[in-house]
Protein backbone atom coordinates (compact mmCIF):
# COMPACT_ATOMS: atom_id res chain seq x y z
CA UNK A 1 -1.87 5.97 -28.37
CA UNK A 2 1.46 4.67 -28.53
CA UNK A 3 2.76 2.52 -26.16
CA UNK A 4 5.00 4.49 -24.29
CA UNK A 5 2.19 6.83 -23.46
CA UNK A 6 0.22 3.36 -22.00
CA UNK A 7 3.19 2.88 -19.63
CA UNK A 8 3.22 5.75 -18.46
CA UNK A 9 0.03 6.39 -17.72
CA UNK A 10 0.07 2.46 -16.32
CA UNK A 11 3.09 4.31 -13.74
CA UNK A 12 1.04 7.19 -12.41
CA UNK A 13 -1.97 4.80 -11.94
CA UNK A 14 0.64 2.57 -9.97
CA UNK A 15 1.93 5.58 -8.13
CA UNK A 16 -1.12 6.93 -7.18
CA UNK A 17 -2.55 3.82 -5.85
CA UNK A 18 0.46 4.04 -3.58
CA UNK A 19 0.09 7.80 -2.33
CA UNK A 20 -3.33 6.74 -1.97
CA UNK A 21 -2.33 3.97 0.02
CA UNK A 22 0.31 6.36 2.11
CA UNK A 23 -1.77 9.23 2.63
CA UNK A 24 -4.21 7.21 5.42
CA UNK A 25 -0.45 5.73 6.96
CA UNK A 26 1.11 8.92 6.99
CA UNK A 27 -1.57 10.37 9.13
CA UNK A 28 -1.41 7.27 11.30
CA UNK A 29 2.03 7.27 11.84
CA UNK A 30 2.00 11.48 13.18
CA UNK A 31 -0.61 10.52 15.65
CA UNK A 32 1.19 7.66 16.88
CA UNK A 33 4.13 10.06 17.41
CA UNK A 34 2.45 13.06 18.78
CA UNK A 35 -0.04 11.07 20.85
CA UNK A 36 2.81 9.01 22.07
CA UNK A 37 0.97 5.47 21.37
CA UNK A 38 4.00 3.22 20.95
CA UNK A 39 4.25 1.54 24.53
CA UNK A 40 5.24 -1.19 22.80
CA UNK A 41 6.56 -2.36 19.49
CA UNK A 42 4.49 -4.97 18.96
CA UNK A 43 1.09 -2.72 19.55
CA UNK A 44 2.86 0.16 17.23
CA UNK A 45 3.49 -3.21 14.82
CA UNK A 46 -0.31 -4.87 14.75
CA UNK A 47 -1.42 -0.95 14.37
CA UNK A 48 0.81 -0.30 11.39
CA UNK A 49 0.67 -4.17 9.73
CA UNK A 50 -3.14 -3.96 9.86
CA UNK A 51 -3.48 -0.30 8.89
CA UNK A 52 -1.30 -1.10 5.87
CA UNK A 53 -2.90 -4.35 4.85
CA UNK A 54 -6.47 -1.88 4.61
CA UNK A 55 -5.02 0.88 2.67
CA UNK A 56 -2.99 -1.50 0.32
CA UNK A 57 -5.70 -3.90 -0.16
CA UNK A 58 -7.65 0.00 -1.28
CA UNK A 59 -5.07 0.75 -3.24
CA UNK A 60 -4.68 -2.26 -4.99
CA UNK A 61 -8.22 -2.92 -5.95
CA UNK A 62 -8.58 0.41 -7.49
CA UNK A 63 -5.11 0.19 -9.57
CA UNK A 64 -6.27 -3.22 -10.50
CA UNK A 65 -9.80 -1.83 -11.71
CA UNK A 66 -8.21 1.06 -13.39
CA UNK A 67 -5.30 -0.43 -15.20
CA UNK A 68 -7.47 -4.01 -16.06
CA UNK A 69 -3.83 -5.53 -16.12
CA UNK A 70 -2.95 -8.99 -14.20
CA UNK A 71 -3.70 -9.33 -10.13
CA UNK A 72 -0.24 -10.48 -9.50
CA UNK A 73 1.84 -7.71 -11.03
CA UNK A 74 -0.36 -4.81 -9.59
CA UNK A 75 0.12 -6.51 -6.18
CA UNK A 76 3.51 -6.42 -6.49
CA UNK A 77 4.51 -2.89 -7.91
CA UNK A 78 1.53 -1.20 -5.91
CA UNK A 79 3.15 -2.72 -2.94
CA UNK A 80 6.83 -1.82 -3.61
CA UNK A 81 6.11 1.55 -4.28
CA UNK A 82 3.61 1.83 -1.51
CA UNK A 83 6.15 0.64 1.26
CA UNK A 84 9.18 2.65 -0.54
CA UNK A 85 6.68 6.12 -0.15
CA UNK A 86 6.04 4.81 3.44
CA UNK A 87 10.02 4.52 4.30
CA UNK A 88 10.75 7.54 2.74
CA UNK A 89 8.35 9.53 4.85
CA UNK A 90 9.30 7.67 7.75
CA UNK A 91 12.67 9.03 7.74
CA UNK A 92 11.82 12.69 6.65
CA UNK A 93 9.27 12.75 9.93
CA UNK A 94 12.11 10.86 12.21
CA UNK A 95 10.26 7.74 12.96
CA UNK A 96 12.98 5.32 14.65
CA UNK A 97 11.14 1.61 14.64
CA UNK A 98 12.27 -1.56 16.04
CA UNK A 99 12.56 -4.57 13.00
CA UNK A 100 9.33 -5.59 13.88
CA UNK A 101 7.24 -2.68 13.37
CA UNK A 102 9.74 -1.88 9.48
CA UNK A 103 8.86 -5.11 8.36
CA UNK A 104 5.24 -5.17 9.60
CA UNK A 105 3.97 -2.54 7.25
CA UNK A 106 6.29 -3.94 4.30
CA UNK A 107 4.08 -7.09 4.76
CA UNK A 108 1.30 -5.47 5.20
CA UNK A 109 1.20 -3.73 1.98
CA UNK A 110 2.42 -6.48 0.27
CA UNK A 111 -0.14 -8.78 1.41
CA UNK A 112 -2.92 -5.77 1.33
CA UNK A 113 -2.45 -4.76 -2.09
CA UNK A 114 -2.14 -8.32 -3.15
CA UNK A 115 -5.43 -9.12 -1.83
CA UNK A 116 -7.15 -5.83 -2.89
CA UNK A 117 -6.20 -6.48 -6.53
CA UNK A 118 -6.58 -10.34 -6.63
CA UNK A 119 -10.84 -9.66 -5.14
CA UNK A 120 -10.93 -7.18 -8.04
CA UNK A 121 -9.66 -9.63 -10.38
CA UNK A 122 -12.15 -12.46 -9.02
CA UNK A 123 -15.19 -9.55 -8.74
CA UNK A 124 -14.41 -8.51 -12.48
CA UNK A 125 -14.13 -12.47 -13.67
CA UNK A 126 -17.67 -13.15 -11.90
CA UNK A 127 -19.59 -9.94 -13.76
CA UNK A 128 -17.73 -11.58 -17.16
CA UNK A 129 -19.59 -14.74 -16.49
């Protein structure tokens, strides 16, 4: 295989892991809108952070296991794209958040897919041993 082939199947592992990260928030995010559960931001903002930090840490441990390539940089990337596929459907469905509950799920799947990927990394280091 040459080695632009390996990227790019190394991309749609990365985006994958971050539809697959999405798909769980998307449906989250309708049902807080229809259901009209935002009283407040901060509830809407511990739902979504916590929410996110699940389905990225998901997300990150199985682009980590799949792509066998360094903790760090599939934390990163799964994360980016994860919370770029989360803004844009955000503002396709109309969803109008305070700071609070924007930067809650970028840190959520920041930290999520950071920690998803870095147990895989530890999990796969301990079978090695």
């Amino acid at each position: 295989m040459d080695k632009g082939s390996i990227h790019r199947e190394t991309l749609k592992d990365y985006v994958a892991g971050a539809i697959l990260a999405n798909a769980p928030m998307w449906i989250l995010t309708y049902a807080l809108l229809k259901f009209e559960l935002r009283k407040s931001p901060f509830t809407s903002a511990i739902i979504l952070n916590l929410s996110t930090m699940a389905c990225g840490a998901l997300a990150g441990s199985l682009v980590a296991r799949k792509t066998g390539l360094d903790a760090r940089r599939v934390g990163i990337v799964v994360g980016v794209l994860s919370y770029i596929f989360f803004a844009l459907f955000l503002t396709l469905i109309g969803f109008r958040g305070e700071m609070i509950e924007e930067t809650s799920s970028l840190t959520g799947f920041f930290i999520g897919s950071a920690i998803g990927s870095k147990l895989w990394e530890n999990r796969r280091s301990n079978l090695n041993s």
